[in-house]
ModelCIF file with pLDDT and N, C-alpha, C, O atoms, coordinates in Angstrom:
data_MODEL
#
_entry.id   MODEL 
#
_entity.id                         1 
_entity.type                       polymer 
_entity.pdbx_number_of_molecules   1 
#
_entity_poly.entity_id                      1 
_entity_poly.type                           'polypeptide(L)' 
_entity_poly.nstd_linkage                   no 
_entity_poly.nstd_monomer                   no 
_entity_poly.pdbx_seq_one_letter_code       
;(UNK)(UNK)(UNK)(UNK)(UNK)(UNK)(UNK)(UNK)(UNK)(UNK)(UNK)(UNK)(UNK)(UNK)(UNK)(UNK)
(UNK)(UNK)(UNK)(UNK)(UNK)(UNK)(UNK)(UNK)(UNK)(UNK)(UNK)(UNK)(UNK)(UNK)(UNK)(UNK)
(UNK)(UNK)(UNK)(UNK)(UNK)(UNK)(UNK)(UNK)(UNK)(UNK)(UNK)
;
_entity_poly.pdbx_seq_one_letter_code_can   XXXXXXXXXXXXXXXXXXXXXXXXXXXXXXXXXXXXXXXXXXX 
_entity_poly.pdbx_strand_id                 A 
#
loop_
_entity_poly_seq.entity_id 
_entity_poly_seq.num 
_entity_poly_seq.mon_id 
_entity_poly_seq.hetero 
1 1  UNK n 
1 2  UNK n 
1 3  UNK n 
1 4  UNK n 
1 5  UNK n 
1 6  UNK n 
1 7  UNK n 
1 8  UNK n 
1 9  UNK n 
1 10 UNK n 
1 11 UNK n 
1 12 UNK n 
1 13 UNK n 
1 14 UNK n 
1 15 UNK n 
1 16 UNK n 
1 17 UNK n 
1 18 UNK n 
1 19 UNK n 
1 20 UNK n 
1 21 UNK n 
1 22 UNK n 
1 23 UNK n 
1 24 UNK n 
1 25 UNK n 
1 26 UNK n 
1 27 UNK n 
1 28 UNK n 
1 29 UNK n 
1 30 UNK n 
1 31 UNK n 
1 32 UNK n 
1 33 UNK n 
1 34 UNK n 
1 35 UNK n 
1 36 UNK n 
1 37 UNK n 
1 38 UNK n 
1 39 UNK n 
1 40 UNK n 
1 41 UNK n 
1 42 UNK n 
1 43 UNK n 
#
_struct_asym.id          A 
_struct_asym.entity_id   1 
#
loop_
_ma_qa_metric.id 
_ma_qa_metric.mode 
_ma_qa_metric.name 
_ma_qa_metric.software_group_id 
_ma_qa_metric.type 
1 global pLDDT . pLDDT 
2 local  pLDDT . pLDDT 
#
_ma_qa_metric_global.metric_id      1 
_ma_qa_metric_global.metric_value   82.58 
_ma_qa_metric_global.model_id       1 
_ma_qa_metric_global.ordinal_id     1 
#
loop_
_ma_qa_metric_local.label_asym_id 
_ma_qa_metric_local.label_comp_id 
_ma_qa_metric_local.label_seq_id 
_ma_qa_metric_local.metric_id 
_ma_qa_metric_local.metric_value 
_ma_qa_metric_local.model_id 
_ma_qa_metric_local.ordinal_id 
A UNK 1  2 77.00 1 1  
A UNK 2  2 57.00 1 2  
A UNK 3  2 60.00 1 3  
A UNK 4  2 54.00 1 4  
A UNK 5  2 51.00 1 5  
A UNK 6  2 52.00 1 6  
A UNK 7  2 54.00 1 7  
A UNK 8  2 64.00 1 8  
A UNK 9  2 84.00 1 9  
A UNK 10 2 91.00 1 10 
A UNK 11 2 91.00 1 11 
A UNK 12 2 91.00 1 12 
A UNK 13 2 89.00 1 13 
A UNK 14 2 85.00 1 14 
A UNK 15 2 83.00 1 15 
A UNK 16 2 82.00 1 16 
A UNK 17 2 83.00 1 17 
A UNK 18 2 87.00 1 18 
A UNK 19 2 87.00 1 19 
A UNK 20 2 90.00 1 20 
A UNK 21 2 92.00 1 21 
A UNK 22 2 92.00 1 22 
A UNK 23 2 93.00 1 23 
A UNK 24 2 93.00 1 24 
A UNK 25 2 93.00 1 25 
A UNK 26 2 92.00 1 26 
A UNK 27 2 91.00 1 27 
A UNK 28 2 89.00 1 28 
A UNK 29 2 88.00 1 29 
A UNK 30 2 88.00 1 30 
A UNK 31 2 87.00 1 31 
A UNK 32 2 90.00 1 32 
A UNK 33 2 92.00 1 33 
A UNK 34 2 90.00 1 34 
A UNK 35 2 91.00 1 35 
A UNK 36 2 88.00 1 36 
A UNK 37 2 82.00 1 37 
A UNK 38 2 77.00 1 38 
A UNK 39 2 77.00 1 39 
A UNK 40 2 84.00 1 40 
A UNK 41 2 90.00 1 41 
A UNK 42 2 89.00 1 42 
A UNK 43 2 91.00 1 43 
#
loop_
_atom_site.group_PDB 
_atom_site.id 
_atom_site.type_symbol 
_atom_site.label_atom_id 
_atom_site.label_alt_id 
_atom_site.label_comp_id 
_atom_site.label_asym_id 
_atom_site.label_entity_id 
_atom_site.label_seq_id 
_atom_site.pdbx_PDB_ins_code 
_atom_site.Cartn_x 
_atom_site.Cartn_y 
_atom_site.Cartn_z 
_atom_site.occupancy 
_atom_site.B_iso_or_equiv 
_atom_site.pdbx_formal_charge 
_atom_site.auth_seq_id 
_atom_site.auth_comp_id 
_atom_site.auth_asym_id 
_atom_site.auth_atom_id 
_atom_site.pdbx_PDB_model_num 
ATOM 1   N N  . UNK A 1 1  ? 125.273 105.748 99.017  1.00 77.00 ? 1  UNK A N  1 
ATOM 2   C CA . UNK A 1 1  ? 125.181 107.195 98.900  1.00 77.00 ? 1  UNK A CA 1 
ATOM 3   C C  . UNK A 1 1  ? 125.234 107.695 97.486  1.00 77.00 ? 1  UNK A C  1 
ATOM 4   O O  . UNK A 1 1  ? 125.585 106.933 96.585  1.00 77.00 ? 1  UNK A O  1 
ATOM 5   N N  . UNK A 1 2  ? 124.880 109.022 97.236  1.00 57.00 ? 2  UNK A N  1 
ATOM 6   C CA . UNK A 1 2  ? 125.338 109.493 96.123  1.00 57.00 ? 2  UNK A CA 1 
ATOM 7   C C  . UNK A 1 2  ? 123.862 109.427 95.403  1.00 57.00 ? 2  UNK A C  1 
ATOM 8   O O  . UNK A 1 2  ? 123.881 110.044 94.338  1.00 57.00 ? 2  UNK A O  1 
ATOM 9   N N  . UNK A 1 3  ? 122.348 108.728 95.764  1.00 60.00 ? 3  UNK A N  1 
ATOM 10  C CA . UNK A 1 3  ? 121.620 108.619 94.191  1.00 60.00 ? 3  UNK A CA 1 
ATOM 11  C C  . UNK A 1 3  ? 120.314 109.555 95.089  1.00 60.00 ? 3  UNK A C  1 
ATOM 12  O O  . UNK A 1 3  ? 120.528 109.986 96.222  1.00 60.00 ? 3  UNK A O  1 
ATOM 13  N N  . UNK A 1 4  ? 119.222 109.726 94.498  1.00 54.00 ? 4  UNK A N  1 
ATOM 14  C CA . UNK A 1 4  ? 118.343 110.560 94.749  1.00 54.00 ? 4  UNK A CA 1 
ATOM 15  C C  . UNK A 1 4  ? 117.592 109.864 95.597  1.00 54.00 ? 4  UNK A C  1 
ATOM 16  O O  . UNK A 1 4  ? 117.143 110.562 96.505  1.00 54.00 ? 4  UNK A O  1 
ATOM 17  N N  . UNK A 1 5  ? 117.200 108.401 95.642  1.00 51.00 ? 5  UNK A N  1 
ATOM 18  C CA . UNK A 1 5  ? 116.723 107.863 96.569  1.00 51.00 ? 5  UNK A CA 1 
ATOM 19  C C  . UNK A 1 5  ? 116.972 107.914 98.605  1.00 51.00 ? 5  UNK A C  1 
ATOM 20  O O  . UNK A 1 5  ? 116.316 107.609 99.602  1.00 51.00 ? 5  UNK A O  1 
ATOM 21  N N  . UNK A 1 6  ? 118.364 108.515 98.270  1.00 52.00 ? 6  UNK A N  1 
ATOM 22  C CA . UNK A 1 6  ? 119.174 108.712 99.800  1.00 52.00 ? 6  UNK A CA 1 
ATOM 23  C C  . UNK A 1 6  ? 118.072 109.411 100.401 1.00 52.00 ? 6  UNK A C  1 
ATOM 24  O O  . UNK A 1 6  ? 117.298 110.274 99.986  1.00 52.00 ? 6  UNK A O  1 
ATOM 25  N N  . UNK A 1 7  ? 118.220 108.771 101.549 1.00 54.00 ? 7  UNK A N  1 
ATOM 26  C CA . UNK A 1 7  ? 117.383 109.566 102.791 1.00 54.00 ? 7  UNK A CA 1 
ATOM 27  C C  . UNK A 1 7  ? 115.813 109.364 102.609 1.00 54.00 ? 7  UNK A C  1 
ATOM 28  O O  . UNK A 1 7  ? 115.102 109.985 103.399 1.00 54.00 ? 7  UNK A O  1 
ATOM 29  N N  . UNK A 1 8  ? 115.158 108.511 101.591 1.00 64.00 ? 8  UNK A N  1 
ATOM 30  C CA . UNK A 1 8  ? 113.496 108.583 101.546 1.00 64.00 ? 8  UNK A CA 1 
ATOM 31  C C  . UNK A 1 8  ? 112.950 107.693 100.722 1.00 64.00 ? 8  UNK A C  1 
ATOM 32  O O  . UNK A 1 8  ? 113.394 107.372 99.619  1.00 64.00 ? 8  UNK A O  1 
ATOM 33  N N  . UNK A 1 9  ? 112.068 107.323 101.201 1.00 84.00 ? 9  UNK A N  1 
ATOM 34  C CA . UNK A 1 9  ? 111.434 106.331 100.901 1.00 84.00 ? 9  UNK A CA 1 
ATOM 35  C C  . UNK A 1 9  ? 110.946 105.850 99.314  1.00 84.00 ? 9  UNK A C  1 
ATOM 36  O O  . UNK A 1 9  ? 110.017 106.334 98.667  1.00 84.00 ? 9  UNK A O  1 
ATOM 37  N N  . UNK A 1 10 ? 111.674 104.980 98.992  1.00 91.00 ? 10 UNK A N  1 
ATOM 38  C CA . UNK A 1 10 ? 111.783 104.665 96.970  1.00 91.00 ? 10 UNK A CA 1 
ATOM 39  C C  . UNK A 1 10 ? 111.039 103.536 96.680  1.00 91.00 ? 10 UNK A C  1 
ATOM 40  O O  . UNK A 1 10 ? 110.854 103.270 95.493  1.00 91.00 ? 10 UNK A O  1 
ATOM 41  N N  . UNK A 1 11 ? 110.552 102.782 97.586  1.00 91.00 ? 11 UNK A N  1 
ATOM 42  C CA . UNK A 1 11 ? 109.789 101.735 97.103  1.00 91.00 ? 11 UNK A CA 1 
ATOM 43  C C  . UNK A 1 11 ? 108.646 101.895 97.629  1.00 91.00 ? 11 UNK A C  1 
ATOM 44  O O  . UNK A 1 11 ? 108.699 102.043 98.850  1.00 91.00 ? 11 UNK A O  1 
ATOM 45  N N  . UNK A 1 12 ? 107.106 101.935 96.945  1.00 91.00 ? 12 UNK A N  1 
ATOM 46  C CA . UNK A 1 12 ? 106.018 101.347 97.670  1.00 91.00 ? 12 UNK A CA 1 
ATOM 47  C C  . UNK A 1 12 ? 104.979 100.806 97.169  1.00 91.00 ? 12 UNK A C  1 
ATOM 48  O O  . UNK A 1 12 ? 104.715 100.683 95.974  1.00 91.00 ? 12 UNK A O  1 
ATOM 49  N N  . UNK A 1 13 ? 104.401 100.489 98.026  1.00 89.00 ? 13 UNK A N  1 
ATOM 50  C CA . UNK A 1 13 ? 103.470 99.148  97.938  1.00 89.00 ? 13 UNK A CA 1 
ATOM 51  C C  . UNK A 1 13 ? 102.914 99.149  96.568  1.00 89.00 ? 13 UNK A C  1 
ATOM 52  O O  . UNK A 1 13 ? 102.359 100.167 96.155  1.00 89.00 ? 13 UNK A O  1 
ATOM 53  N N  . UNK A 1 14 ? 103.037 97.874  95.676  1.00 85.00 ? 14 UNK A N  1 
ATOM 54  C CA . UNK A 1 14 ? 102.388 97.537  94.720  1.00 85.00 ? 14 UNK A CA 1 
ATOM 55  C C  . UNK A 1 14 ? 101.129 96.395  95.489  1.00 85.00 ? 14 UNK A C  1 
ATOM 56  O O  . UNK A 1 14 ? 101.289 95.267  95.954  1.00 85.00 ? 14 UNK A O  1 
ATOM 57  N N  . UNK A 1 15 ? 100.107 97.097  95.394  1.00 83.00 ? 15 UNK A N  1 
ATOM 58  C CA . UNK A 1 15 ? 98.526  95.942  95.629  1.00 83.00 ? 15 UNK A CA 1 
ATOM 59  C C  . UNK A 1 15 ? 98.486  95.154  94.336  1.00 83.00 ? 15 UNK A C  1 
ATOM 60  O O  . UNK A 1 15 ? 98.532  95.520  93.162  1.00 83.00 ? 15 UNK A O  1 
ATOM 61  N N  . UNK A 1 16 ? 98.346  93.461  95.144  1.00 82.00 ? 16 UNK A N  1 
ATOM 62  C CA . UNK A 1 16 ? 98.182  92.632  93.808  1.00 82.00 ? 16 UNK A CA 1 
ATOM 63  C C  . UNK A 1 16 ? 99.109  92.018  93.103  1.00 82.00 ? 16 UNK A C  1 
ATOM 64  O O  . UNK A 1 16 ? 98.915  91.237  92.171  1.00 82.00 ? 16 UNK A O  1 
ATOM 65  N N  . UNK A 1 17 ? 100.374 92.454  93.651  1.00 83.00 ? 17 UNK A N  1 
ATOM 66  C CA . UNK A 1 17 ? 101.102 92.206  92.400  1.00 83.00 ? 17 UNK A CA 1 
ATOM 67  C C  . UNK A 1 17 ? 101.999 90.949  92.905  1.00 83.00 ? 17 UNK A C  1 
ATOM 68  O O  . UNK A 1 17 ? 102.046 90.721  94.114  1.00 83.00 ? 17 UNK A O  1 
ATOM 69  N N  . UNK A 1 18 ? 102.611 90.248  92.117  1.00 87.00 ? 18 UNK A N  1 
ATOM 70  C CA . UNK A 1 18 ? 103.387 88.761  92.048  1.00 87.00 ? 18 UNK A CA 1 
ATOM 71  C C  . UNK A 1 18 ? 104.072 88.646  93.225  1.00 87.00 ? 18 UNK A C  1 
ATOM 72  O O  . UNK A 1 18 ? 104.852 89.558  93.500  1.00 87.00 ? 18 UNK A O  1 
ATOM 73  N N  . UNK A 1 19 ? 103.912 87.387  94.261  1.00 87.00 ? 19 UNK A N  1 
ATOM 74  C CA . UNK A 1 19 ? 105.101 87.355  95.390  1.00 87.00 ? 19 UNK A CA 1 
ATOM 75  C C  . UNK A 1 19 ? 106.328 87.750  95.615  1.00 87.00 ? 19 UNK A C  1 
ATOM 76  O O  . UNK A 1 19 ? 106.956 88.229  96.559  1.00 87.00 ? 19 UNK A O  1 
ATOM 77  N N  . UNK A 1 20 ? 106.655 87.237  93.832  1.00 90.00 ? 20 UNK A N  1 
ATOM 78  C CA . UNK A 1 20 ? 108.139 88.209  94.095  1.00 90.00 ? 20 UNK A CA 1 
ATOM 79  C C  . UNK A 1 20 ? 108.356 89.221  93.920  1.00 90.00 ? 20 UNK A C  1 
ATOM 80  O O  . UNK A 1 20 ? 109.531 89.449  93.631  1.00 90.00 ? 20 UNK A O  1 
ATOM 81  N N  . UNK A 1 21 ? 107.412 90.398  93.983  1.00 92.00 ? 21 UNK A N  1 
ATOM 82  C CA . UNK A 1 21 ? 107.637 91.752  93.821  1.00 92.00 ? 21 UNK A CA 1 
ATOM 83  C C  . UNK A 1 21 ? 107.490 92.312  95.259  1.00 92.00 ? 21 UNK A C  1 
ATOM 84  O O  . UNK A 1 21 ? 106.553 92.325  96.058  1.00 92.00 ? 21 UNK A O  1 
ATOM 85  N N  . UNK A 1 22 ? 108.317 92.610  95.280  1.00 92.00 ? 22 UNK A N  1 
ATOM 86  C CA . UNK A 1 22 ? 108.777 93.677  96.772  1.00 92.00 ? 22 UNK A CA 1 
ATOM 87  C C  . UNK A 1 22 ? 107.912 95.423  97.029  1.00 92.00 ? 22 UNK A C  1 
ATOM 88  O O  . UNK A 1 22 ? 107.542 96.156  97.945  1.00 92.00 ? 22 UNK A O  1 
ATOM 89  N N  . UNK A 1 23 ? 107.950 95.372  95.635  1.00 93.00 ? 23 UNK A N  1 
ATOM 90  C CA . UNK A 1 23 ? 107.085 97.004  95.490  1.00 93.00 ? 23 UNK A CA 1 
ATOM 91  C C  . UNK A 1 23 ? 107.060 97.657  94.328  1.00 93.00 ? 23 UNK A C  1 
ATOM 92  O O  . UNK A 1 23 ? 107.256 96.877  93.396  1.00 93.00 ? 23 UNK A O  1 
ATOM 93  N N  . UNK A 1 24 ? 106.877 98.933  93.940  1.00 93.00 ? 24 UNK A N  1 
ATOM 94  C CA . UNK A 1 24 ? 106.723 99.700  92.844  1.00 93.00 ? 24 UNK A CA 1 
ATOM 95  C C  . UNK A 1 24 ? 107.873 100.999 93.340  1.00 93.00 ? 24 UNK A C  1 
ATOM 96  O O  . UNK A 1 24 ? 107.931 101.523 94.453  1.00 93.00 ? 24 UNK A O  1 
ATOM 97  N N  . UNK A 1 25 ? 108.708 101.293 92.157  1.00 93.00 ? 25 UNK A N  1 
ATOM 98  C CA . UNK A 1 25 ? 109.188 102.574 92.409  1.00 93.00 ? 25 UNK A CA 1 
ATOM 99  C C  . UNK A 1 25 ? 108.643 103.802 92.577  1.00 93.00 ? 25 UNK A C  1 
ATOM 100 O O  . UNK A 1 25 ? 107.764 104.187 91.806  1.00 93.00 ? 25 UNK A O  1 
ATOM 101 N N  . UNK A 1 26 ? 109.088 104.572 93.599  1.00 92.00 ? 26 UNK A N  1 
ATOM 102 C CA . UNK A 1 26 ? 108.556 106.035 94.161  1.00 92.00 ? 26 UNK A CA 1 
ATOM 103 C C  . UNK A 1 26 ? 108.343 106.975 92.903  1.00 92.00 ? 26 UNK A C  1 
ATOM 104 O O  . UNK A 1 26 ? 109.004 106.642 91.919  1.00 92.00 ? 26 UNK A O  1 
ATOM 105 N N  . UNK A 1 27 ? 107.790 107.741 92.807  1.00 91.00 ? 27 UNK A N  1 
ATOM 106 C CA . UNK A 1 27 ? 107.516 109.054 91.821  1.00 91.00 ? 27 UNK A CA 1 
ATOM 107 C C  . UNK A 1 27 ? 107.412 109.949 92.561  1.00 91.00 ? 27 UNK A C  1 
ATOM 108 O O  . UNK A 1 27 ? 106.681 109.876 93.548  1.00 91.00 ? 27 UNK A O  1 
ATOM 109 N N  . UNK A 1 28 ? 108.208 111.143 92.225  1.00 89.00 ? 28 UNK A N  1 
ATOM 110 C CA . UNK A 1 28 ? 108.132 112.443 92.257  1.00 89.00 ? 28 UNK A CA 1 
ATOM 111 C C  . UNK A 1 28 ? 106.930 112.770 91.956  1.00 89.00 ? 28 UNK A C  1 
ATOM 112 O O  . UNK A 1 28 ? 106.151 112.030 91.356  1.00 89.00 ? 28 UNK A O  1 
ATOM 113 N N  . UNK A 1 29 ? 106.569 114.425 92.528  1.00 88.00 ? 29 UNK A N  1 
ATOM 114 C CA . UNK A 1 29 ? 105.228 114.769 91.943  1.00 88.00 ? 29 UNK A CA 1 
ATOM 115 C C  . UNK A 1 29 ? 104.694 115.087 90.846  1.00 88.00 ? 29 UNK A C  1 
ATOM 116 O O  . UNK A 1 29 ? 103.546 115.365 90.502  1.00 88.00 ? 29 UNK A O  1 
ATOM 117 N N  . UNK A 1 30 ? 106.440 114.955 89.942  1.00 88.00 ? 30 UNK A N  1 
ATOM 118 C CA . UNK A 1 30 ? 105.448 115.304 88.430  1.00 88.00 ? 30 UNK A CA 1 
ATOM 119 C C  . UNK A 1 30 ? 105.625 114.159 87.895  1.00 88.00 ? 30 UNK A C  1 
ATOM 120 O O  . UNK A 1 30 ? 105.919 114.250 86.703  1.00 88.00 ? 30 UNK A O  1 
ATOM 121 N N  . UNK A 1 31 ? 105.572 113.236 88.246  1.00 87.00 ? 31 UNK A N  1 
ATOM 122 C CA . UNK A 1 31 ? 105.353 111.352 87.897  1.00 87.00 ? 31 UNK A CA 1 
ATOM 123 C C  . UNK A 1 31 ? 106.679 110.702 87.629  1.00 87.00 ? 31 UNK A C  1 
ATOM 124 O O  . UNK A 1 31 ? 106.837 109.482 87.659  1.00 87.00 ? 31 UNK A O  1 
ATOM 125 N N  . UNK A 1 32 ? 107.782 111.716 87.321  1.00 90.00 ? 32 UNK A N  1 
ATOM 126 C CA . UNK A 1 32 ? 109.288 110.903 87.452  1.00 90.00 ? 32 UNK A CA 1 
ATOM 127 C C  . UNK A 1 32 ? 109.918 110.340 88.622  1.00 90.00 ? 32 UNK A C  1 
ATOM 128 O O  . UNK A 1 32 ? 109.952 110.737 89.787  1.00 90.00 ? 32 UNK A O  1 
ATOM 129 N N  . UNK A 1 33 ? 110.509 109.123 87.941  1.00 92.00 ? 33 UNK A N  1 
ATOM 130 C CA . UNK A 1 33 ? 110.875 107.908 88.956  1.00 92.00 ? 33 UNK A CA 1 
ATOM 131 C C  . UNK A 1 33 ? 111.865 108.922 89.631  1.00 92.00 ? 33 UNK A C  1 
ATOM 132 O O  . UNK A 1 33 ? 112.445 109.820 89.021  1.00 92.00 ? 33 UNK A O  1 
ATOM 133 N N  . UNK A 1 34 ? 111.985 108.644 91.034  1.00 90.00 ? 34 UNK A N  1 
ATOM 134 C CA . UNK A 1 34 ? 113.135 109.244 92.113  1.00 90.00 ? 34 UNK A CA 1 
ATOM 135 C C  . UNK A 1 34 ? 114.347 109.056 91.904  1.00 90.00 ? 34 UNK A C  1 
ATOM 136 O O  . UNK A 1 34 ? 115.180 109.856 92.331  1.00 90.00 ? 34 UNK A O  1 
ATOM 137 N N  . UNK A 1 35 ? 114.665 108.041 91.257  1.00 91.00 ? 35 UNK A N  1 
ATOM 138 C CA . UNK A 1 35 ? 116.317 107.776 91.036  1.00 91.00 ? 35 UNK A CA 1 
ATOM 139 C C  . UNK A 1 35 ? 116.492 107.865 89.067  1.00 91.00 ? 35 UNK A C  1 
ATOM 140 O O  . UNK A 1 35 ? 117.201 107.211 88.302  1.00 91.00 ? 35 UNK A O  1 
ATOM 141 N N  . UNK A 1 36 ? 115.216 109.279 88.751  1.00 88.00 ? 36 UNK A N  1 
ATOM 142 C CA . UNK A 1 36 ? 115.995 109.545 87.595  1.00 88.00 ? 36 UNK A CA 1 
ATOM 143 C C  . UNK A 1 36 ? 116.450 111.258 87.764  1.00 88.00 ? 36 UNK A C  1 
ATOM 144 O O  . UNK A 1 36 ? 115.829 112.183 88.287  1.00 88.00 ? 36 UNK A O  1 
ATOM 145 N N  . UNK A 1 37 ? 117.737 111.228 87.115  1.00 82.00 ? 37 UNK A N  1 
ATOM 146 C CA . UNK A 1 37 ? 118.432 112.250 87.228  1.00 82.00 ? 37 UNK A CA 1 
ATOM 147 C C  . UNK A 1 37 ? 118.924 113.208 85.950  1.00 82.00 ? 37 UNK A C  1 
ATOM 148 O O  . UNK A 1 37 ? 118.689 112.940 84.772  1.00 82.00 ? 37 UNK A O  1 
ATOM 149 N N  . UNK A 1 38 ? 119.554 114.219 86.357  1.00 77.00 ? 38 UNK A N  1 
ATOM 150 C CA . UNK A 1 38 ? 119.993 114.726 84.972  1.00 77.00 ? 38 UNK A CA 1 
ATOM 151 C C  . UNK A 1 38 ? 121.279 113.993 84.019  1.00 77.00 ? 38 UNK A C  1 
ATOM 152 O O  . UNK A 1 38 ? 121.679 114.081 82.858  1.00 77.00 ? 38 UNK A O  1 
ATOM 153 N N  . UNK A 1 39 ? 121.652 113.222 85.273  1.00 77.00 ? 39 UNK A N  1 
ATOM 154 C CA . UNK A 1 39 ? 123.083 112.159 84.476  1.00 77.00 ? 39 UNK A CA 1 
ATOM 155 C C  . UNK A 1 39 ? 122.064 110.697 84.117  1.00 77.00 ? 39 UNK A C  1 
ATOM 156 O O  . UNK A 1 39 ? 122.854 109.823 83.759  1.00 77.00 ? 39 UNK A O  1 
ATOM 157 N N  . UNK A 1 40 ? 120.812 110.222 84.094  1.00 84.00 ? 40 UNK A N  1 
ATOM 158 C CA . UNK A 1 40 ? 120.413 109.082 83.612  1.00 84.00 ? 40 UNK A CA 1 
ATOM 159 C C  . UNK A 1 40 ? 119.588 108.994 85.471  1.00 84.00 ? 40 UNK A C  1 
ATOM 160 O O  . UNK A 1 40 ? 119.272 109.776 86.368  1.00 84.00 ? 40 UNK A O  1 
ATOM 161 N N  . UNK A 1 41 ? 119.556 106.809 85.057  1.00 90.00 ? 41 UNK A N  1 
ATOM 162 C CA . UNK A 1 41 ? 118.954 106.523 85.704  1.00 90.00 ? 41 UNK A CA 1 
ATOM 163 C C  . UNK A 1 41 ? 120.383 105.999 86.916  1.00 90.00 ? 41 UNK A C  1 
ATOM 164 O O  . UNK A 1 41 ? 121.429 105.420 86.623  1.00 90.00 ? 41 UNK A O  1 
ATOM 165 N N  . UNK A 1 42 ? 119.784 106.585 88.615  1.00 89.00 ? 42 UNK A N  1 
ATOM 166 C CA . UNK A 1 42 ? 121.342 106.441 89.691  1.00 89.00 ? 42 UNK A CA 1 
ATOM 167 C C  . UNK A 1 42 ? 121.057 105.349 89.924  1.00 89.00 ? 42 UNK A C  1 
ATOM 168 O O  . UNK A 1 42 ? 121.607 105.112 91.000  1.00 89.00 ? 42 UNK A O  1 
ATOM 169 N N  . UNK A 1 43 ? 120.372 104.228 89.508  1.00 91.00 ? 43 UNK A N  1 
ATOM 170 C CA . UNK A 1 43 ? 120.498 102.342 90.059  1.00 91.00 ? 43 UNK A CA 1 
ATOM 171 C C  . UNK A 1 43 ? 120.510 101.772 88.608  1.00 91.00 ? 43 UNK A C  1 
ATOM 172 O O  . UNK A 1 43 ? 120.583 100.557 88.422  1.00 91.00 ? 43 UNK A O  1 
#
């Protein structure tokens, strides 16, 4: 609890990219990452 990611969906699909990548971080609509905040980055 507690970071901006709560409640919605923060990872998605990177096409292409290395087995061990799980995904790409979510963006807001004005292109900032979801878990950045006015106190920094919440992960």
């Amino acid at each position: 609890g507690g970071t901006a990611g709560r409640g919605r969906a923060w990872l998605v699909a990177a096409d292409g990219a290395p087995a061990d990548v799980a995904g790409a971080l979510a963006l807001n609509r004005d292109g900032h990452c979801v878990f950045h905040g006015t106190t920094g980055c919440a992960v």
